[in-house]
N, C-alpha and C. Protein backbone atom coordinates (compact mmCIF):
# COMPACT_ATOMS: atom_id res chain seq x y z
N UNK A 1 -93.77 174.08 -92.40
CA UNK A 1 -92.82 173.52 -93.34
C UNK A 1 -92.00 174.65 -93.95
N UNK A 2 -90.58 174.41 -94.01
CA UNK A 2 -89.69 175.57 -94.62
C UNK A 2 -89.77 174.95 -95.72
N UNK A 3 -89.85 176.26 -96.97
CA UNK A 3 -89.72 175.84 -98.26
C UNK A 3 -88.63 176.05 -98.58
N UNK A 4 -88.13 174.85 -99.54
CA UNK A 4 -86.47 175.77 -100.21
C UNK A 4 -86.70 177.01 -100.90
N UNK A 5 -85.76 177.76 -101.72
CA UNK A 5 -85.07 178.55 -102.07
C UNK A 5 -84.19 178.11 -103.56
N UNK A 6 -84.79 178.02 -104.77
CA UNK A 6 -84.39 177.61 -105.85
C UNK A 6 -83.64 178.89 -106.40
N UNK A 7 -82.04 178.67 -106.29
CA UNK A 7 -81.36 180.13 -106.43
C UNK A 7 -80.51 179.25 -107.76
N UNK A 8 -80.82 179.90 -109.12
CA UNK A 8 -79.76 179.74 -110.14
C UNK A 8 -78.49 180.10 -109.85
N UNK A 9 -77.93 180.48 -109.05
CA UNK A 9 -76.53 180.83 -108.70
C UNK A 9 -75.67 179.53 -107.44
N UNK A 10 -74.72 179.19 -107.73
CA UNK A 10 -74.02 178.23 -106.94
C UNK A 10 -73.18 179.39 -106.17
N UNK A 11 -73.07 178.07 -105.21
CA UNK A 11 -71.98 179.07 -104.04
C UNK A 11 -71.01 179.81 -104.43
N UNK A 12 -70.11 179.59 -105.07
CA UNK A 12 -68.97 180.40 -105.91
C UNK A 12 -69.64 181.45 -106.63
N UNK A 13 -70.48 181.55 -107.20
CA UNK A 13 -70.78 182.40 -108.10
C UNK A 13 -71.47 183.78 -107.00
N UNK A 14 -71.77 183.49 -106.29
CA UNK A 14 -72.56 184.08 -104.99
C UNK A 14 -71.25 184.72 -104.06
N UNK A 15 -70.42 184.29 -104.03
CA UNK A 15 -68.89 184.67 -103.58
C UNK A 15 -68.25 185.86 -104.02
N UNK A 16 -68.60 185.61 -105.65
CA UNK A 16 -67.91 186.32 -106.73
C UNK A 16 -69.07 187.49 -106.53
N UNK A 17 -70.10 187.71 -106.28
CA UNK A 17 -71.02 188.70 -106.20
C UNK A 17 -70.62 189.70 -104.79
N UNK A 18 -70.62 188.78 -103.70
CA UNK A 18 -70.33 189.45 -102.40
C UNK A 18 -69.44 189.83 -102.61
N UNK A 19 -67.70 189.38 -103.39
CA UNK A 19 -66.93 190.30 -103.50
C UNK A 19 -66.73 191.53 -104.31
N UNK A 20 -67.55 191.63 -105.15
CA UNK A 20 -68.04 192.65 -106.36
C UNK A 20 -68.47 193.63 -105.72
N UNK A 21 -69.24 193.13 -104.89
CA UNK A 21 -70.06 194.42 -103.83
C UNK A 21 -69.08 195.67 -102.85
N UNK A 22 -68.27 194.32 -102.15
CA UNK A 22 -67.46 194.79 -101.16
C UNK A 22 -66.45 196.13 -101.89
N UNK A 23 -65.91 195.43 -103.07
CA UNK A 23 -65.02 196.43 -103.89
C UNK A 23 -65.89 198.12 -104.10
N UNK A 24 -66.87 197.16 -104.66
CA UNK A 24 -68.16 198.78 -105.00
C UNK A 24 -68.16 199.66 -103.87
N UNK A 25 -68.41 198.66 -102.51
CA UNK A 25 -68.47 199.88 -101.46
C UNK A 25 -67.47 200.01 -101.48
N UNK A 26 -66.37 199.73 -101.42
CA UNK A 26 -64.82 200.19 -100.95
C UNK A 26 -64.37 201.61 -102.08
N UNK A 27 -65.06 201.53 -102.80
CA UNK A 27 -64.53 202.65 -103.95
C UNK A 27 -63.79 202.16 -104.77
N UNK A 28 -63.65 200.84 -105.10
CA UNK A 28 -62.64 200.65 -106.35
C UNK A 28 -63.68 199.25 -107.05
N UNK A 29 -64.97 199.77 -107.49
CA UNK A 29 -65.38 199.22 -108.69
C UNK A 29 -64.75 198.00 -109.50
N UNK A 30 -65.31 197.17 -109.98
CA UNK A 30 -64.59 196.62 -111.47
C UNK A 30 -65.19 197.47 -113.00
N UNK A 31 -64.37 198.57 -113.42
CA UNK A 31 -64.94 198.94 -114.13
C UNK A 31 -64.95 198.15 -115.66
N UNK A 32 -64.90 197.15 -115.42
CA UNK A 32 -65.50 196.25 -116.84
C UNK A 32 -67.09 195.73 -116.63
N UNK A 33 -67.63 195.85 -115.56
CA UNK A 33 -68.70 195.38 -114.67
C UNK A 33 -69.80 196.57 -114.25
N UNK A 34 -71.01 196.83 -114.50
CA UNK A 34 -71.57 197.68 -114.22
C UNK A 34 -71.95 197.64 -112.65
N UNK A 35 -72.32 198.63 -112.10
CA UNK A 35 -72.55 198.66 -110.53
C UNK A 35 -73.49 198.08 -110.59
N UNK A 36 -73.69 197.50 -109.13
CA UNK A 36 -74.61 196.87 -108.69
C UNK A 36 -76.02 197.97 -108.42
N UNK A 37 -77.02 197.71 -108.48
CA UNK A 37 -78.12 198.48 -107.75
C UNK A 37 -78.08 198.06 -106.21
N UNK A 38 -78.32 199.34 -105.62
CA UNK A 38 -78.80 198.91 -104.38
C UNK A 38 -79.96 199.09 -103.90
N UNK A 39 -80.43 198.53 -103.01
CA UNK A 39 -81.52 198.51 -102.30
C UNK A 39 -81.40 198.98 -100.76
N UNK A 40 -82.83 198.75 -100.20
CA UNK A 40 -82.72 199.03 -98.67
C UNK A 40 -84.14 198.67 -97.91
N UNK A 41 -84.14 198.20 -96.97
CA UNK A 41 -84.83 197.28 -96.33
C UNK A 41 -85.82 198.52 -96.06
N UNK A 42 -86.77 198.11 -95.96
CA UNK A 42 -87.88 199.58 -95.70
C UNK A 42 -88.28 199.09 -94.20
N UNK A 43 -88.47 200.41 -93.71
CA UNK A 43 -88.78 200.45 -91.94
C UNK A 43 -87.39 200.69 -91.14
N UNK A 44 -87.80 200.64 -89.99
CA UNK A 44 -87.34 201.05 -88.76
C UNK A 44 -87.10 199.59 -87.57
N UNK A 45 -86.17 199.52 -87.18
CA UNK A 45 -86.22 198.21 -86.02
C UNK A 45 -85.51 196.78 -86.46
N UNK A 46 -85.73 195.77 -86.05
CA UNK A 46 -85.59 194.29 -86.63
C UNK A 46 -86.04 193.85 -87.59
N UNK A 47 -85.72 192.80 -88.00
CA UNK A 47 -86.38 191.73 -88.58
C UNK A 47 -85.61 190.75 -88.78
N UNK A 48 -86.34 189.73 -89.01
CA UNK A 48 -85.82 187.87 -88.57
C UNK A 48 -86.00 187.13 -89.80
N UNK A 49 -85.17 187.09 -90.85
CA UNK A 49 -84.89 186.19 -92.35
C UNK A 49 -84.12 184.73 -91.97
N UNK A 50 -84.56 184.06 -92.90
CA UNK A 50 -83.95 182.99 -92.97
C UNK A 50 -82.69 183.20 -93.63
N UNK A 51 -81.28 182.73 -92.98
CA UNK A 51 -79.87 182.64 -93.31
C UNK A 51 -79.82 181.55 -95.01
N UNK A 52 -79.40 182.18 -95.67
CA UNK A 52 -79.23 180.97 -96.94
C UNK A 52 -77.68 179.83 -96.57
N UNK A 53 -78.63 178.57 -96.78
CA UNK A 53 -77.88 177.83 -96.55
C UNK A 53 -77.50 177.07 -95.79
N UNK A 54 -78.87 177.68 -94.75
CA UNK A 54 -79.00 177.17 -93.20
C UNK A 54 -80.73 177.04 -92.92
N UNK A 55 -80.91 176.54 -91.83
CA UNK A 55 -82.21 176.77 -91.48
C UNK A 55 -82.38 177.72 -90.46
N UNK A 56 -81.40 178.76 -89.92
CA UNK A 56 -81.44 179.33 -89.06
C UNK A 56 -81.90 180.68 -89.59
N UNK A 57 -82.57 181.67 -88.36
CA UNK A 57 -83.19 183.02 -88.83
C UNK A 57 -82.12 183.60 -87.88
N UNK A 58 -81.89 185.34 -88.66
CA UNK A 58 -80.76 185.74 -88.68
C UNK A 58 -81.65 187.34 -88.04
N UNK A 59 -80.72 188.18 -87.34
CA UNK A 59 -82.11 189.58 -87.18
C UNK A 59 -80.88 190.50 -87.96
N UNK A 60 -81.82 191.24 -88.90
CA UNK A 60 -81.76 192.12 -90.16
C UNK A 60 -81.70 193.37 -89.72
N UNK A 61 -80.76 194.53 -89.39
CA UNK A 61 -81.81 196.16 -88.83
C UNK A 61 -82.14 196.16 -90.46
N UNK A 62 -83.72 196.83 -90.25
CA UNK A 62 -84.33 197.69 -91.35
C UNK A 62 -83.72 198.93 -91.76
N UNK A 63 -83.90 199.34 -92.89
CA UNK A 63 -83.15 200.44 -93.21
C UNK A 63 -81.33 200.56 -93.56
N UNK A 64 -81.50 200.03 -93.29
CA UNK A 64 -79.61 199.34 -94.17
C UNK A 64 -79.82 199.03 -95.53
N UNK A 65 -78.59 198.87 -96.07
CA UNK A 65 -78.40 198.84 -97.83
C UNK A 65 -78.24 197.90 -98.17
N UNK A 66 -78.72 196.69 -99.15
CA UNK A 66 -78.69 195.70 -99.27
C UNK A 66 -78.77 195.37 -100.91
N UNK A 67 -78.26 193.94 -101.21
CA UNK A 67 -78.05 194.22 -102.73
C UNK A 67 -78.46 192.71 -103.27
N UNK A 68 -79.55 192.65 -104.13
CA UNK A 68 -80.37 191.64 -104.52
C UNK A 68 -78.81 190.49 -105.93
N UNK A 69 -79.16 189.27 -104.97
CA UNK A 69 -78.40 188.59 -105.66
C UNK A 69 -78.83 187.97 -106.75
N UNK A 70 -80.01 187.61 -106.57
CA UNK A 70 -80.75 187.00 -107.43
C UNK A 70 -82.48 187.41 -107.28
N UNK A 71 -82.80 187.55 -108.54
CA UNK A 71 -84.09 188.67 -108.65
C UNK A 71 -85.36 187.72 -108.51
N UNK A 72 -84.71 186.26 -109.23
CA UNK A 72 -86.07 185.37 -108.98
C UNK A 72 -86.81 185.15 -107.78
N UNK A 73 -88.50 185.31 -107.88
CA UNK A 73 -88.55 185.23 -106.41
C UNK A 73 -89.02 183.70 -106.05
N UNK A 74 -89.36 183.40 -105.16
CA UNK A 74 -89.96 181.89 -104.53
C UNK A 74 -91.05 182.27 -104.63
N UNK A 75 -91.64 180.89 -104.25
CA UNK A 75 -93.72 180.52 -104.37
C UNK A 75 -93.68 181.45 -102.85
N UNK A 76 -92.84 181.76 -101.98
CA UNK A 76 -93.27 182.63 -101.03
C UNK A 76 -93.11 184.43 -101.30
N UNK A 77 -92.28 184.41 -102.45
CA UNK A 77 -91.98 186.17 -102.69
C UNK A 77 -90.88 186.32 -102.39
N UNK A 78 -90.15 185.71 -101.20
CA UNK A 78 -89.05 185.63 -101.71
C UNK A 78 -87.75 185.96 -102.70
N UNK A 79 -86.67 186.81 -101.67
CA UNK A 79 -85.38 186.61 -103.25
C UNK A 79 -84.02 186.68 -101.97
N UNK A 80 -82.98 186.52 -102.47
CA UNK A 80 -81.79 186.33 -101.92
C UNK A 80 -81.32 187.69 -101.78
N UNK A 81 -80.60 188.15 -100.45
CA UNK A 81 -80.08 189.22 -100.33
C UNK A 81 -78.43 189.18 -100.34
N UNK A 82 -77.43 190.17 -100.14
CA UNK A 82 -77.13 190.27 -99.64
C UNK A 82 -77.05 191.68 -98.54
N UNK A 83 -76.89 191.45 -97.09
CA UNK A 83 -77.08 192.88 -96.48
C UNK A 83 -76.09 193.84 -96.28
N UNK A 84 -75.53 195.34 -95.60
CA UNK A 84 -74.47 195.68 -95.19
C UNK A 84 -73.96 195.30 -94.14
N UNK A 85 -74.32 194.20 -93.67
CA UNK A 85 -74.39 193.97 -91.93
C UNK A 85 -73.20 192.22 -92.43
N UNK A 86 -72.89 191.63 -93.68
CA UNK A 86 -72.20 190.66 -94.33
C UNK A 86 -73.16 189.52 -94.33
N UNK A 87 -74.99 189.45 -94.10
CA UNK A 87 -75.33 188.68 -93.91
C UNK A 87 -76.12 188.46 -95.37
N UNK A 88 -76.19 186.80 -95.77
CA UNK A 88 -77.25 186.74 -97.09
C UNK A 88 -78.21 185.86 -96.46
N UNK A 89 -79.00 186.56 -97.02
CA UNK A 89 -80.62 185.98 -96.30
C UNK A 89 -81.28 186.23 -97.43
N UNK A 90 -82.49 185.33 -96.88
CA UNK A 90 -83.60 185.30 -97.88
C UNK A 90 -85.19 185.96 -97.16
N UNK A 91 -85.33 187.38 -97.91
CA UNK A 91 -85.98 188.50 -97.62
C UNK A 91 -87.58 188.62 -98.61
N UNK A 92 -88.68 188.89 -97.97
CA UNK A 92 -89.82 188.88 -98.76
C UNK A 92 -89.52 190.50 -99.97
N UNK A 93 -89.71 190.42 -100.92
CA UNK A 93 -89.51 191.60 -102.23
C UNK A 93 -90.22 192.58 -101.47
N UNK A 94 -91.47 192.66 -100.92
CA UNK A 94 -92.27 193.70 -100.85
C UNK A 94 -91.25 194.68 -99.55
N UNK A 95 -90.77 193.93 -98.99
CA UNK A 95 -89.92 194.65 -97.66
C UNK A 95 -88.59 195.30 -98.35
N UNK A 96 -88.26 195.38 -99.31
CA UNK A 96 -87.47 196.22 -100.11
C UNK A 96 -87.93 197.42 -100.92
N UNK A 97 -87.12 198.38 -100.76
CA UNK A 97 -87.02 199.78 -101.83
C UNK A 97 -85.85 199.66 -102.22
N UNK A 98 -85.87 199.91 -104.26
CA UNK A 98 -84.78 200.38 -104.96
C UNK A 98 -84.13 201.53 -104.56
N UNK A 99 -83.21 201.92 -104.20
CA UNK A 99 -82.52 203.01 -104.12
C UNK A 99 -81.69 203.23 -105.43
N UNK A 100 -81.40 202.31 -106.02
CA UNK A 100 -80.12 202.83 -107.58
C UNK A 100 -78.75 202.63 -106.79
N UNK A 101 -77.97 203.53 -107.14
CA UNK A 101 -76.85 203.44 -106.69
C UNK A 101 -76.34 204.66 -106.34
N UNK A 102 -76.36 205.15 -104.82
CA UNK A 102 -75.82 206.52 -104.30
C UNK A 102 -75.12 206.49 -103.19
């Protein structure tokens, strides 16, 4: 059984995040807005997340930079990503390291 994914954020608002990001990497910030933290998938190789919004699994490379949309996690551990690869998936917490912002 797939469990949902109870994300306080609606699609738009999740939009408004992915484009926040994109700017951050691009070098032109919103400086009324603090940076995002980033993260990064820990390991080496694949991995196979469920796509938000879909029931389909998506393959992740490990070790890419990724930026937590929403911190709440699910009854599975669970939290919403987004990755550098343009994909948002839903990723177990423990398979993440904070990096900050560098």
């Amino acid at each position: 059984m797939l469990h949902s994914y109870f994300v306080a954020l609606n699609r738009q608002e999740i939009k408004d995040f992915c484009a926040r990001v994109i700017k951050q990497v691009g070098g032109s910030p919103d400086e009324d807005l603090p940076l995002v933290p980033e993260y990064g998938v820990i390991g080496s190789g694949i991995l196979y997340c469920r796509e938000y919004g879909t029931r389909a699994f998506v393959k992740i490379s490990r070790g890419q930079k990724v930026w937590l949309i929403d911190d709440e996690k699910d009854e599975l551990n669970k939290v919403l990503i987004y990755s550098s690869c343009g994909k948002i998936v839903m990723i177990d917490y423990d398979e993440l390291i904070y990096t900050e912002c560098d």
